[in-house]
N, C-alpha and C. Protein backbone atom coordinates (compact mmCIF):
# COMPACT_ATOMS: atom_id res chain seq x y z
N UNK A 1 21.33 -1.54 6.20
CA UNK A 1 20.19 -0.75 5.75
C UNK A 1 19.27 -1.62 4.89
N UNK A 2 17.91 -1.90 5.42
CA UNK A 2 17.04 -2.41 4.59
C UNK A 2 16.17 -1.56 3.72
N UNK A 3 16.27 -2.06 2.35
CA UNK A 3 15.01 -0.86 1.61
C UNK A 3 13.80 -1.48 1.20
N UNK A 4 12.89 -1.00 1.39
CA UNK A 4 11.50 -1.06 0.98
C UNK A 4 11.24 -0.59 -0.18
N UNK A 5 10.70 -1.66 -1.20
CA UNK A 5 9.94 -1.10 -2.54
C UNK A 5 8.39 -0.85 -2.03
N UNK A 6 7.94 -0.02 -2.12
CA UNK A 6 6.71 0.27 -1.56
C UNK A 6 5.76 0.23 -3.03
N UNK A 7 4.74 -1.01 -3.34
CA UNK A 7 3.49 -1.29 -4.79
C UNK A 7 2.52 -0.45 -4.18
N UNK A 8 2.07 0.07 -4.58
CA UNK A 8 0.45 -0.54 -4.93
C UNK A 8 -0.16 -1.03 -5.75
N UNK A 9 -0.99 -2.04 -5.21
CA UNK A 9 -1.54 -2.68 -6.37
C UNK A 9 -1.95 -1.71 -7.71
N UNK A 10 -2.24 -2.62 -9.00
CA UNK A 10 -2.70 -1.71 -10.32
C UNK A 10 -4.04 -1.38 -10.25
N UNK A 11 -4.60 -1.28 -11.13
CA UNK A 11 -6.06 -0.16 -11.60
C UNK A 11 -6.72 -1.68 -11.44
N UNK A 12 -8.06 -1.34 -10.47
CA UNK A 12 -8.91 -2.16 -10.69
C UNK A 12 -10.22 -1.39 -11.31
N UNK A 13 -11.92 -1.51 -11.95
CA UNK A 13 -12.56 -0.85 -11.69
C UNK A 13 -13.10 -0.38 -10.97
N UNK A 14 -12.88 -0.48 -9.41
CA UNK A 14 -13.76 0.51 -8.21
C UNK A 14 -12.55 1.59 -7.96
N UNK A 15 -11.42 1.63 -8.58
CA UNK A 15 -10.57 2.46 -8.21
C UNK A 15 -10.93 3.65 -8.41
N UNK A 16 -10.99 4.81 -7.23
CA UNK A 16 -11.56 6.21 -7.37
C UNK A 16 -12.91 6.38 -7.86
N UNK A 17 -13.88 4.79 -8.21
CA UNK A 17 -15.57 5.09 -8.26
C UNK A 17 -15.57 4.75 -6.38
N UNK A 18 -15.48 3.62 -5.77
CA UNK A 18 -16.07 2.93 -4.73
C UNK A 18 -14.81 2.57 -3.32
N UNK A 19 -15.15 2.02 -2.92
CA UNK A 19 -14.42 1.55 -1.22
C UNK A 19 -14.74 -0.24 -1.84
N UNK A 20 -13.68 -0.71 -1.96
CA UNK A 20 -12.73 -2.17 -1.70
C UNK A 20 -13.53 -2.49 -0.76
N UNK A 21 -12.45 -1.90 0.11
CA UNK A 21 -11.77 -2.74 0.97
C UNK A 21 -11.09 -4.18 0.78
N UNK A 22 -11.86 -4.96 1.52
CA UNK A 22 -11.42 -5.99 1.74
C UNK A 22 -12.38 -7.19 1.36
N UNK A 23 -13.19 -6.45 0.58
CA UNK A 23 -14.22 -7.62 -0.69
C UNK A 23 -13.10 -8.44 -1.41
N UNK A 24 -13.85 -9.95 -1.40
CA UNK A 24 -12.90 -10.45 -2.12
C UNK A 24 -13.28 -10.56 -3.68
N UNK A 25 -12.73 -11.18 -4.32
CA UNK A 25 -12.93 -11.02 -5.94
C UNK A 25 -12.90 -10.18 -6.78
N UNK A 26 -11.99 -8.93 -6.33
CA UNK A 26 -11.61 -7.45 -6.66
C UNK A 26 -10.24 -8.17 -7.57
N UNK A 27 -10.05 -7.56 -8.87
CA UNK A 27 -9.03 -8.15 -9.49
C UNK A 27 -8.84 -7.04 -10.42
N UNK A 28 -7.60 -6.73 -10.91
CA UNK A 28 -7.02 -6.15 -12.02
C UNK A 28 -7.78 -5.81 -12.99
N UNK A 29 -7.71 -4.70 -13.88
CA UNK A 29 -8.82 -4.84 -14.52
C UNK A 29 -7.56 -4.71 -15.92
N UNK A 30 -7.91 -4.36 -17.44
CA UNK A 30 -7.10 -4.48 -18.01
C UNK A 30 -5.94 -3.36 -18.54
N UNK A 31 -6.83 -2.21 -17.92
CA UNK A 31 -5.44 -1.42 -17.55
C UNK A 31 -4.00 -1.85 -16.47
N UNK A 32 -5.36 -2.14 -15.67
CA UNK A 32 -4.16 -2.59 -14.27
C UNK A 32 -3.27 -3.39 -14.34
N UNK A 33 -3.59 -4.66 -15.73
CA UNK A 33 -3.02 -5.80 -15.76
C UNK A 33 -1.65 -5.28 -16.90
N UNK A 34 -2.00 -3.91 -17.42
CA UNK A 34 -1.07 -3.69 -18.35
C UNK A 34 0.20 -3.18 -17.07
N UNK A 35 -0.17 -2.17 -16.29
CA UNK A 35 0.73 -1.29 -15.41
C UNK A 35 1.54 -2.31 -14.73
N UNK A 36 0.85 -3.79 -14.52
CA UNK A 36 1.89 -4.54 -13.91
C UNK A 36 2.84 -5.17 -14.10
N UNK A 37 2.48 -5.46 -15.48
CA UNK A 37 3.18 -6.32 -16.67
C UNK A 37 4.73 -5.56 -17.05
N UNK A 38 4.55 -3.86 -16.72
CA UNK A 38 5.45 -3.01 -16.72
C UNK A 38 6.51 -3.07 -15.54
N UNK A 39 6.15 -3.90 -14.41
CA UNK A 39 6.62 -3.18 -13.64
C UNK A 39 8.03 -4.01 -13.44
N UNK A 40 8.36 -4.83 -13.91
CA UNK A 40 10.06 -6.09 -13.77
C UNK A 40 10.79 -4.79 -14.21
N UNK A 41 10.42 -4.30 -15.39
CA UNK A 41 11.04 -3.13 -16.00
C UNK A 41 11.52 -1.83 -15.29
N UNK A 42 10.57 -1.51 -14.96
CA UNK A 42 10.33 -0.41 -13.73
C UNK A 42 11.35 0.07 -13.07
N UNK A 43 11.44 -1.60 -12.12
CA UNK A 43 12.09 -2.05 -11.25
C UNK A 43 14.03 -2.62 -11.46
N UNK A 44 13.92 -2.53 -12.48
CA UNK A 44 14.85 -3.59 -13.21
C UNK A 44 16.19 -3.02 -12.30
N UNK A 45 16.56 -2.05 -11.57
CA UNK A 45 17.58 -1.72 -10.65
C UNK A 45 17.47 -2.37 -9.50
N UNK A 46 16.67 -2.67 -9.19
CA UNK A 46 16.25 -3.52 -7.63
C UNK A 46 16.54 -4.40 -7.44
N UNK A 47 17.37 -5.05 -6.62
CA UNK A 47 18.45 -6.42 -6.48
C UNK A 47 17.14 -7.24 -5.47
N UNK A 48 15.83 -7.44 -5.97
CA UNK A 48 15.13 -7.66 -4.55
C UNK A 48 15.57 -9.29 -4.05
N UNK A 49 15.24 -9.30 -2.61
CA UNK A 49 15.68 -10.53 -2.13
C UNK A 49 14.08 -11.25 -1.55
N UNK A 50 13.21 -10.40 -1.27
CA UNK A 50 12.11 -10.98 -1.34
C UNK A 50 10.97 -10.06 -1.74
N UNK A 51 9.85 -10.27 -2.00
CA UNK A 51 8.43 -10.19 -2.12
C UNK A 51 7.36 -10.90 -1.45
N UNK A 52 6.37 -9.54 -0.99
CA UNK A 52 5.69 -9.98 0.53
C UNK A 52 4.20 -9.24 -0.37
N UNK A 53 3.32 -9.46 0.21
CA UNK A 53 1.89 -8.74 -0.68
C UNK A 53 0.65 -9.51 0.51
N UNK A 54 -0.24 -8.54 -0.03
CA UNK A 54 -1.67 -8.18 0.79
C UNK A 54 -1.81 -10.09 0.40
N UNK A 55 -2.96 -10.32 1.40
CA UNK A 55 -3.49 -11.01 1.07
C UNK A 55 -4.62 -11.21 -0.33
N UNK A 56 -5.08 -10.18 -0.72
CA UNK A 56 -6.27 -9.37 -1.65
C UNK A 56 -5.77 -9.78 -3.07
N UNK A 57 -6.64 -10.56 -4.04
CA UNK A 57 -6.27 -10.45 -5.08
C UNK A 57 -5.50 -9.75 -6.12
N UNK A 58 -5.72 -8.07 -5.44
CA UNK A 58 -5.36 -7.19 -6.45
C UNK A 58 -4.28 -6.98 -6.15
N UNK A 59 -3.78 -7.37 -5.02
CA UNK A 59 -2.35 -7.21 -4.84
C UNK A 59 -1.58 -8.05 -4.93
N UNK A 60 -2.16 -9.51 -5.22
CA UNK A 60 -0.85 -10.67 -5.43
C UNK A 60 -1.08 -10.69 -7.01
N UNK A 61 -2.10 -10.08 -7.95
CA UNK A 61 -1.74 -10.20 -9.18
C UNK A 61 -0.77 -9.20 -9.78
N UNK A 62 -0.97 -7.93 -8.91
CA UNK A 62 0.46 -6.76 -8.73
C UNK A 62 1.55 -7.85 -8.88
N UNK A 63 1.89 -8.70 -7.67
CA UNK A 63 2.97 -9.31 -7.28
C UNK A 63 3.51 -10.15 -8.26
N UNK A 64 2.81 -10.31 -8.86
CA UNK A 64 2.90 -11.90 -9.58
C UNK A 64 4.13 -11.77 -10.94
N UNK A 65 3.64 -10.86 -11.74
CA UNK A 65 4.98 -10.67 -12.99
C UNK A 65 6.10 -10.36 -12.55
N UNK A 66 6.59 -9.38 -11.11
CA UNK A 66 7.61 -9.28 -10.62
C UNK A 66 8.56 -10.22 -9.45
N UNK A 67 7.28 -11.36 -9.31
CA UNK A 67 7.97 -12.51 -8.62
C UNK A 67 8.49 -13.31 -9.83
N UNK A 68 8.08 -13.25 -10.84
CA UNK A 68 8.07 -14.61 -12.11
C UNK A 68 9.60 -13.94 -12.86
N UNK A 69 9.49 -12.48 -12.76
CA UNK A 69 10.46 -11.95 -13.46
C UNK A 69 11.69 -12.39 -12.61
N UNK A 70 11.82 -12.50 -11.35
CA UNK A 70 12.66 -12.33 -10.45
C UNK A 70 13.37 -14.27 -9.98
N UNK A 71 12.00 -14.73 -10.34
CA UNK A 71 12.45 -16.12 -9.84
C UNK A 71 12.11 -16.18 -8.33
N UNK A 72 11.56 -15.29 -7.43
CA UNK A 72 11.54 -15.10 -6.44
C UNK A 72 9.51 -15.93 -5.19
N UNK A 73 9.30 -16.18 -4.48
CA UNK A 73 8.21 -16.61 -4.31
C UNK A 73 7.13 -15.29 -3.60
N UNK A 74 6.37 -15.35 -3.73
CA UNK A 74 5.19 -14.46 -2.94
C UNK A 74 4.72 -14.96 -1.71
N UNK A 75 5.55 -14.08 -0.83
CA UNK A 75 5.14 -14.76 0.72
C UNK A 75 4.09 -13.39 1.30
N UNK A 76 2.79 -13.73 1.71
CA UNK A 76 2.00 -13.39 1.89
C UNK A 76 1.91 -11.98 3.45
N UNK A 77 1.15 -11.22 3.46
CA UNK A 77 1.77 -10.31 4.36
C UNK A 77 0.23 -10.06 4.82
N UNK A 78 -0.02 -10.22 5.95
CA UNK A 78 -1.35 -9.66 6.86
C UNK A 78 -1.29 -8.31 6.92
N UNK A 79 0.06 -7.86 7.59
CA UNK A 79 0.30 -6.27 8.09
C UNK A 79 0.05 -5.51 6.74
N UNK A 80 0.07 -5.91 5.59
CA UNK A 80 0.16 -4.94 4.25
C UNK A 80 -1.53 -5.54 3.85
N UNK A 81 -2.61 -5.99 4.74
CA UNK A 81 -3.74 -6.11 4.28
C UNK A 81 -4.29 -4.41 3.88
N UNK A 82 -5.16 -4.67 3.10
CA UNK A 82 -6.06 -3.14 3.48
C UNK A 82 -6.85 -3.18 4.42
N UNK A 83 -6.74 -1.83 4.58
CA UNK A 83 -7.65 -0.75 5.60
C UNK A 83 -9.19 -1.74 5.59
N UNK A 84 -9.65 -2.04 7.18
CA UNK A 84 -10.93 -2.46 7.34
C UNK A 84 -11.78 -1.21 6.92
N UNK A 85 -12.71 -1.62 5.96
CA UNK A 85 -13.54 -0.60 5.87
C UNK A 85 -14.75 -0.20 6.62
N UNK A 86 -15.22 -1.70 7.35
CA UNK A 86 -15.73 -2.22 8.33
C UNK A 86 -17.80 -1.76 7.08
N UNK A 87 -18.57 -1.01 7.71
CA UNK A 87 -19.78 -0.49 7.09
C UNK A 87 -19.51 0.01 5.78
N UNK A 88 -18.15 0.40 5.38
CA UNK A 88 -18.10 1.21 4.12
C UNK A 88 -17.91 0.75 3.13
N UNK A 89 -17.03 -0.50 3.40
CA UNK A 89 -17.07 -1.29 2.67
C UNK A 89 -18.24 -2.04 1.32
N UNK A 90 -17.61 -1.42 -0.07
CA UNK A 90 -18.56 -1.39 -1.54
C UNK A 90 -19.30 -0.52 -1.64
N UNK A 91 -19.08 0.08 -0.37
CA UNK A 91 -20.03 1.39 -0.94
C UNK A 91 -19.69 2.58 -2.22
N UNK A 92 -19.75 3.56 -3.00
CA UNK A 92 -19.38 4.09 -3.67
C UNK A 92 -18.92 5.64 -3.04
N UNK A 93 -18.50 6.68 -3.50
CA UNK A 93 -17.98 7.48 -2.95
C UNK A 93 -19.38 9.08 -3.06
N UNK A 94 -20.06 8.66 -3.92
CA UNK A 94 -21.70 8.98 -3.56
C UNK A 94 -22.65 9.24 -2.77
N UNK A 95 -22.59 7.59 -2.39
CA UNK A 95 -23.43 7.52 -1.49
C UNK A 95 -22.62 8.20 0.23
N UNK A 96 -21.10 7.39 0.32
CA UNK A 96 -20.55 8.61 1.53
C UNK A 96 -20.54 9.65 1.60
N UNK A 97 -20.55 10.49 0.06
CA UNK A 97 -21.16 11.88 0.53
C UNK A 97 -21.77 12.34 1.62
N UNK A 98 -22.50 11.81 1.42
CA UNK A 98 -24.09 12.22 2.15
C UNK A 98 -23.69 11.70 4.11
N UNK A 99 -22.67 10.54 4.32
CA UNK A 99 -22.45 10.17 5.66
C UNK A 99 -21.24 11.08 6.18
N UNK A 100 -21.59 11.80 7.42
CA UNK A 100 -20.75 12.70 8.50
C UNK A 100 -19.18 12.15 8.69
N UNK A 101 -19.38 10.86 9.23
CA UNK A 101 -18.44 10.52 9.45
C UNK A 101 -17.46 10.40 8.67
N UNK A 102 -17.78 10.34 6.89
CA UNK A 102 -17.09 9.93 6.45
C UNK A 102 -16.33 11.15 6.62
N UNK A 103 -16.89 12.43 6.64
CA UNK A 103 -16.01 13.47 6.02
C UNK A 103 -15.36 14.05 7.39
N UNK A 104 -15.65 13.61 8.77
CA UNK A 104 -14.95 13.37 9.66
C UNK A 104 -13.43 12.39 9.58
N UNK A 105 -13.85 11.67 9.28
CA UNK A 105 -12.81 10.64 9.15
C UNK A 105 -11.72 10.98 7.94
N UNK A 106 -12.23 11.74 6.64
CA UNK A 106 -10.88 12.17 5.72
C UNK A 106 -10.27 13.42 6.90
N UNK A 107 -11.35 14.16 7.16
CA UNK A 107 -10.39 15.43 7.90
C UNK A 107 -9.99 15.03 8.94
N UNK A 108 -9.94 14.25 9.74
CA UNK A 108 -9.23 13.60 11.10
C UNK A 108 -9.16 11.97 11.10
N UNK A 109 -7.97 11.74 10.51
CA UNK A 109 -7.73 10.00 10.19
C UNK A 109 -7.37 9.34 11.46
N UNK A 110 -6.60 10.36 12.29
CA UNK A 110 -5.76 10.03 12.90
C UNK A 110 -6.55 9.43 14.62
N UNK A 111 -8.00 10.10 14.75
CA UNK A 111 -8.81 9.95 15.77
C UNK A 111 -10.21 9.07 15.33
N UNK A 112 -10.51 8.80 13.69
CA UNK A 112 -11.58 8.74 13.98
C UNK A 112 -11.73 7.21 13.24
N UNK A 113 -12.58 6.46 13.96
CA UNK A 113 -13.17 4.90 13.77
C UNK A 113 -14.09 4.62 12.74
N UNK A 114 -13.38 3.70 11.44
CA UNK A 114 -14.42 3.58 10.55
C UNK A 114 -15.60 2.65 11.18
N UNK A 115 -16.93 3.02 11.69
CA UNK A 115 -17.82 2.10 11.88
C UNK A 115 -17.45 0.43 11.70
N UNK A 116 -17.72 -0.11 12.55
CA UNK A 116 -17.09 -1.28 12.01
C UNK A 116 -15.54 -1.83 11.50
N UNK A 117 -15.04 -0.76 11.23
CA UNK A 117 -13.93 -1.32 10.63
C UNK A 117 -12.57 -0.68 11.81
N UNK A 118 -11.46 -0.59 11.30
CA UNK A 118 -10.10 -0.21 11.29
C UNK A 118 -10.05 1.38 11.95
N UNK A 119 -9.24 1.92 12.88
CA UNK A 119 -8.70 3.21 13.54
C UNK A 119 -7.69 3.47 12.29
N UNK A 120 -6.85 4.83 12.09
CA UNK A 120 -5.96 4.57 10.80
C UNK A 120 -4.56 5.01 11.77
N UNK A 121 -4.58 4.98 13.03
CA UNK A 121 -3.22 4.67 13.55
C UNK A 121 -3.18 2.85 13.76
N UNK A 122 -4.34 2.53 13.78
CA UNK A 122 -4.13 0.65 14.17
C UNK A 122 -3.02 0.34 12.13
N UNK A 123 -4.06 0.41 11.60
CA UNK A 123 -3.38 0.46 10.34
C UNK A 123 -1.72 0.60 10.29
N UNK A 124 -1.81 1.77 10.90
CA UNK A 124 -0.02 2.62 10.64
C UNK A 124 0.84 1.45 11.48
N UNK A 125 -0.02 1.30 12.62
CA UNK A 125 0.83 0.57 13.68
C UNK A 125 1.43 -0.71 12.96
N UNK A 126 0.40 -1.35 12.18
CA UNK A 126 0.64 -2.88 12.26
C UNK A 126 1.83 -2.75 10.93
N UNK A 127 1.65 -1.66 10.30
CA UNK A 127 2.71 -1.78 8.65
C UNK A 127 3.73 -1.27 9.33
N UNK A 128 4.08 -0.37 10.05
CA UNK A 128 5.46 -0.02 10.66
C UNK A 128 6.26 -1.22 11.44
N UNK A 129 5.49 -1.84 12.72
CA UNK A 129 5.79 -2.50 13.15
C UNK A 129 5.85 -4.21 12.03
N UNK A 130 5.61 -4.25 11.51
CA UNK A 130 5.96 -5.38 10.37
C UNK A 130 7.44 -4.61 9.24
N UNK A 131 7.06 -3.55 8.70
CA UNK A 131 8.89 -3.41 8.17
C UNK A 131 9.80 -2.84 9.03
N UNK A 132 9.53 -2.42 10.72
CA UNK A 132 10.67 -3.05 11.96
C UNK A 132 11.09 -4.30 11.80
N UNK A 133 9.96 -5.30 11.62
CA UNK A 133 10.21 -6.39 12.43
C UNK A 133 11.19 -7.00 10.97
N UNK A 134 10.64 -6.83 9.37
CA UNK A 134 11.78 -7.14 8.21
C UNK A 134 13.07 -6.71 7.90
N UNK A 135 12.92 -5.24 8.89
CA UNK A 135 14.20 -4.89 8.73
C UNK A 135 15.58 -5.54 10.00
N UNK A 136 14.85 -5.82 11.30
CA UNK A 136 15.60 -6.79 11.84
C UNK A 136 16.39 -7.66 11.02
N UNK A 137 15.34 -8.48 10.77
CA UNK A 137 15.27 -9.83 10.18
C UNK A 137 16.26 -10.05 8.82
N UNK A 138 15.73 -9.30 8.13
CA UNK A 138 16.92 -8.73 6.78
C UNK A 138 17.90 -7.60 6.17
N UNK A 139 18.61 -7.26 7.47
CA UNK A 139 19.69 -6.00 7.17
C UNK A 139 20.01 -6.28 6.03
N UNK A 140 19.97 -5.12 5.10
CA UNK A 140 20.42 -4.96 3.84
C UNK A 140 20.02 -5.57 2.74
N UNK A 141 18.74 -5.84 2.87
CA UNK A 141 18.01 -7.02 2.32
C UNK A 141 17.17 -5.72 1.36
N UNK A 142 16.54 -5.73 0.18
CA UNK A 142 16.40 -5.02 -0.69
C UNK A 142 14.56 -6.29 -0.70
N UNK A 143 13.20 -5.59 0.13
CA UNK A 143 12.26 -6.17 -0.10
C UNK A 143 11.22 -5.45 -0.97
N UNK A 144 9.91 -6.20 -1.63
CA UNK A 144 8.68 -5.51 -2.22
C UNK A 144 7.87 -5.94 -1.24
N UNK A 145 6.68 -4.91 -1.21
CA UNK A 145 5.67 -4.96 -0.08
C UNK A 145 4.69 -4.22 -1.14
N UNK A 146 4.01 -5.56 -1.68
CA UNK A 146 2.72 -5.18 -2.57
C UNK A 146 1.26 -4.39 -1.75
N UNK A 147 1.02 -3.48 -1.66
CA UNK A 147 -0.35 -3.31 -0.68
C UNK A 147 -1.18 -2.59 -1.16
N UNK A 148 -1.77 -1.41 -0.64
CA UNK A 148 -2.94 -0.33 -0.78
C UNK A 148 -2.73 0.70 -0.19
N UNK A 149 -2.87 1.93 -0.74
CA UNK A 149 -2.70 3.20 -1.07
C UNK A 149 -2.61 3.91 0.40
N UNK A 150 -3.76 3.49 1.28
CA UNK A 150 -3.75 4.17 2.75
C UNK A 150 -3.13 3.44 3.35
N UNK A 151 -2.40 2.13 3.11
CA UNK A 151 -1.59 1.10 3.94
C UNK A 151 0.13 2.55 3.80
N UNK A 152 0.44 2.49 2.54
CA UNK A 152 1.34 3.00 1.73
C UNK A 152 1.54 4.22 2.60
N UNK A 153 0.64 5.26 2.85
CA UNK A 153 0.43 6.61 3.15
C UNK A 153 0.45 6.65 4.67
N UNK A 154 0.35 5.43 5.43
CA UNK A 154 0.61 5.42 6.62
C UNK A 154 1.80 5.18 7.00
N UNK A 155 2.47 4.07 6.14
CA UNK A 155 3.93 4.15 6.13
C UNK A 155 4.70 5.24 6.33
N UNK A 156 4.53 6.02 4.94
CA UNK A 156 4.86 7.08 4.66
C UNK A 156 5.11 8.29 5.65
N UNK A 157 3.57 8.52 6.23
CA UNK A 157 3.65 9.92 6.98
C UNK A 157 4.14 9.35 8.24
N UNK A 158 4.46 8.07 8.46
CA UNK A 158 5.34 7.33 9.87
C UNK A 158 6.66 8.58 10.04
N UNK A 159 7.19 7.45 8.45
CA UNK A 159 8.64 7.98 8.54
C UNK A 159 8.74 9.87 8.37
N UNK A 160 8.25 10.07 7.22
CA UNK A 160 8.54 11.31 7.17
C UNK A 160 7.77 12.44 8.32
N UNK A 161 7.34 12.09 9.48
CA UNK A 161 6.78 12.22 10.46
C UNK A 161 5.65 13.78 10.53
N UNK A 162 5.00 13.25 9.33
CA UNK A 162 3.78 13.82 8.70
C UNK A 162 2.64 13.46 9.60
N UNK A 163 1.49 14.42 10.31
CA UNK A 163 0.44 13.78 11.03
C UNK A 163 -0.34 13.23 10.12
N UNK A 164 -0.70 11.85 10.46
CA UNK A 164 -2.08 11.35 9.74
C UNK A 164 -3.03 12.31 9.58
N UNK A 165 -3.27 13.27 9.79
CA UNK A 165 -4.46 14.12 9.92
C UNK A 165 -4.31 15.07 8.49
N UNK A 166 -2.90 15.20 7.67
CA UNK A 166 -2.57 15.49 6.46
C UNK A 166 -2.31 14.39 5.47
N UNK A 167 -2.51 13.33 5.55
CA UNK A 167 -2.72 11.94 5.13
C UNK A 167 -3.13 12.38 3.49
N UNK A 168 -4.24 12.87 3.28
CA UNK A 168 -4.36 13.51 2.13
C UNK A 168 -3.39 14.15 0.92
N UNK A 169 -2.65 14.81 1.74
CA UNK A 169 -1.30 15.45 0.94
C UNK A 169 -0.48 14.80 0.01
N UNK A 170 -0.60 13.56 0.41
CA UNK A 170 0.16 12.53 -0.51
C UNK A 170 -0.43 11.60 -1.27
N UNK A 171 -0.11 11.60 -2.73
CA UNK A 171 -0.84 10.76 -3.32
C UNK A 171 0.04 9.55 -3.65
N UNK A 172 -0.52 8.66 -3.72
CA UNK A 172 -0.15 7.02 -4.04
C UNK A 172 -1.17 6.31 -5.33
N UNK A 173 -0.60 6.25 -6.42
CA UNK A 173 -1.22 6.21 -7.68
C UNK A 173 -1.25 4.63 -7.39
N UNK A 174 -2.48 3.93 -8.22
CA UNK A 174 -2.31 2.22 -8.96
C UNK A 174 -0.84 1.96 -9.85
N UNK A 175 -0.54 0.91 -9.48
CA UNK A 175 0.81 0.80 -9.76
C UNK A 175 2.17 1.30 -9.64
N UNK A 176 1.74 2.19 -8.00
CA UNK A 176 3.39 3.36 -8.18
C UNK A 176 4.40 2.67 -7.50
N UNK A 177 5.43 3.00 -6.83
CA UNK A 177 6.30 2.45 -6.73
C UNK A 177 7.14 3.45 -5.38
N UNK A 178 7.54 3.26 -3.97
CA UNK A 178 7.68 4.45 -3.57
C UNK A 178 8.67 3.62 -2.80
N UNK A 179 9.63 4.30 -2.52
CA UNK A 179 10.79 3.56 -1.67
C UNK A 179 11.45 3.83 -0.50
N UNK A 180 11.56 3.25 0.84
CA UNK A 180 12.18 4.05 2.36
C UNK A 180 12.87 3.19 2.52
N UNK A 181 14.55 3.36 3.18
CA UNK A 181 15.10 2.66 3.60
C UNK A 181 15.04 2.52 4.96
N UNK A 182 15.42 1.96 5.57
CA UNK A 182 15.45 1.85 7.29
C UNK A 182 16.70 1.46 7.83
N UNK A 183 17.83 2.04 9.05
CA UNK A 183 18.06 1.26 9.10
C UNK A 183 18.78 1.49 11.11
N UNK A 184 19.57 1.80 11.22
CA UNK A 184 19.57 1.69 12.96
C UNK A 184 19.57 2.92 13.79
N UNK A 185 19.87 4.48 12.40
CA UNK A 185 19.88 5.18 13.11
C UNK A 185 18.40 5.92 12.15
N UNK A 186 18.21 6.54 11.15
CA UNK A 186 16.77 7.02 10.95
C UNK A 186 16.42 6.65 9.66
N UNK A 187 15.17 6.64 9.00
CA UNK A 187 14.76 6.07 7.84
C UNK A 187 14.63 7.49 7.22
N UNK A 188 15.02 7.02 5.42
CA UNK A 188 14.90 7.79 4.53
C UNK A 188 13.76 7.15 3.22
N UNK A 189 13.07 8.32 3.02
CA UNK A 189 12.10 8.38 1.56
C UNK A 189 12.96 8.81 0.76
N UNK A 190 13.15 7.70 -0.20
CA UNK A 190 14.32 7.87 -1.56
C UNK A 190 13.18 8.36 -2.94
N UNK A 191 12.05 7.62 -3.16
CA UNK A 191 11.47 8.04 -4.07
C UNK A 191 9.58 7.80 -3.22
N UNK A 192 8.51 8.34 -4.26
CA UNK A 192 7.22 8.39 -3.94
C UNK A 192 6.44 8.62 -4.64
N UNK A 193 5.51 7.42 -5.07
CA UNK A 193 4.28 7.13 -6.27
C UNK A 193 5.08 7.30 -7.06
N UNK A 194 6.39 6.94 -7.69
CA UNK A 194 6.73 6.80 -9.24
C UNK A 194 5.98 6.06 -9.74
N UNK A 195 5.86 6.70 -11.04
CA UNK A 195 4.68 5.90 -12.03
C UNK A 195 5.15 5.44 -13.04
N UNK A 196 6.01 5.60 -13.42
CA UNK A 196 6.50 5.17 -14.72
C UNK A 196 6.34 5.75 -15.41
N UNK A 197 5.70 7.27 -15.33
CA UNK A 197 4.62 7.96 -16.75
C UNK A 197 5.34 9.78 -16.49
N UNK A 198 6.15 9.86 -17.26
CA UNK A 198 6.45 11.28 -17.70
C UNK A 198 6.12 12.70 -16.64
């Protein structure tokens, strides 16, 4: 049985103002940098054997105190990139008001194409099929998979075989911590968005 520590990265400032994506130079801000600094602690039950993270700043500085705590290296993960935002990308959550699609696309994730960017089953596909392919690879292997919130939530409604189209239902906080094991006969959600906070 392989288990998944499921990050998300910490608090940056576009968190819940704007759309990321996949801008680069998005970094921790100093809340975020506190929530991470927490997290060896957090974690401190977790026998991990590796740590894998977005390519995205905000998620290898997530990574970073719990690789240093661990002694362990940060091997980099495509499949745990974020969501292409493709047009939406920096925009604020304002200005999508006002665009159809967007509010197409929260109420039907599961059918509808961000302009430019990412389908949110391509998404689901590529993070499932990447902790298949780790859990092959490392039976019983105890990994972190630093990423982003709709990476997280696709995971999620995989296993617990939730339609993307309720994707919403679940929240995934900056800095939470959510955990599925996998292993030959069905996967289990052990915990989801622990925060550390009461």
């Amino acid at each position: 049985m392989t288990t998944f520590w499921l990050i998300r990265h910490g608090e940056t400032d576009m968190v819940g103002r704007a759309i990321s994506g996949r801008l680069p130079g998005i970094h921790l801000n100093e809340n975020g940098r506190r929530q991470v600094e927490a997290l060896p602690a957090r974690m401190a039950e977790a026998r991990l054997e590796g740590i894998y993270s977005s390519p995205l700043e905000r998620a290898w500085e997530t990574a970073e105190p719990l690789a240093r705590a661990r002694n362990l290296r940060i091997q980099v993960c495509e499949a745990a990139n974020e969501l292409e935002f493709g047009e939406w990308t920096g925009k604020n959550f304002a200005e999508l008001a006002a665009v159809p699609e967007w509010h197409r696309f929260n109420a039907l994730r599961s059918s509808t194409r961000i302009p430019g960017g990412e389908l949110m089953l391509e998404v689901q596909g590529r993070m499932v099929s990447e902790m298949e392919c780790l859990r092959r690879g490392h039976p019983d292997a105890h990994l972190a998979i630093v990423t982003h919130a709709d990476v997280i939530r696709a995971a999620v409604t995989h296993y617990a075989g939730i339609p993307l189209d309720l994707f919403y239902r679940i929240e995934i906080s900056p800095a939470s911590v959510s955990i599925i094991t996998l292993d030959e006969q069905y996967p289990r959600i052990l915990r989801l968005n622990q925060t550390g906070e009461a």
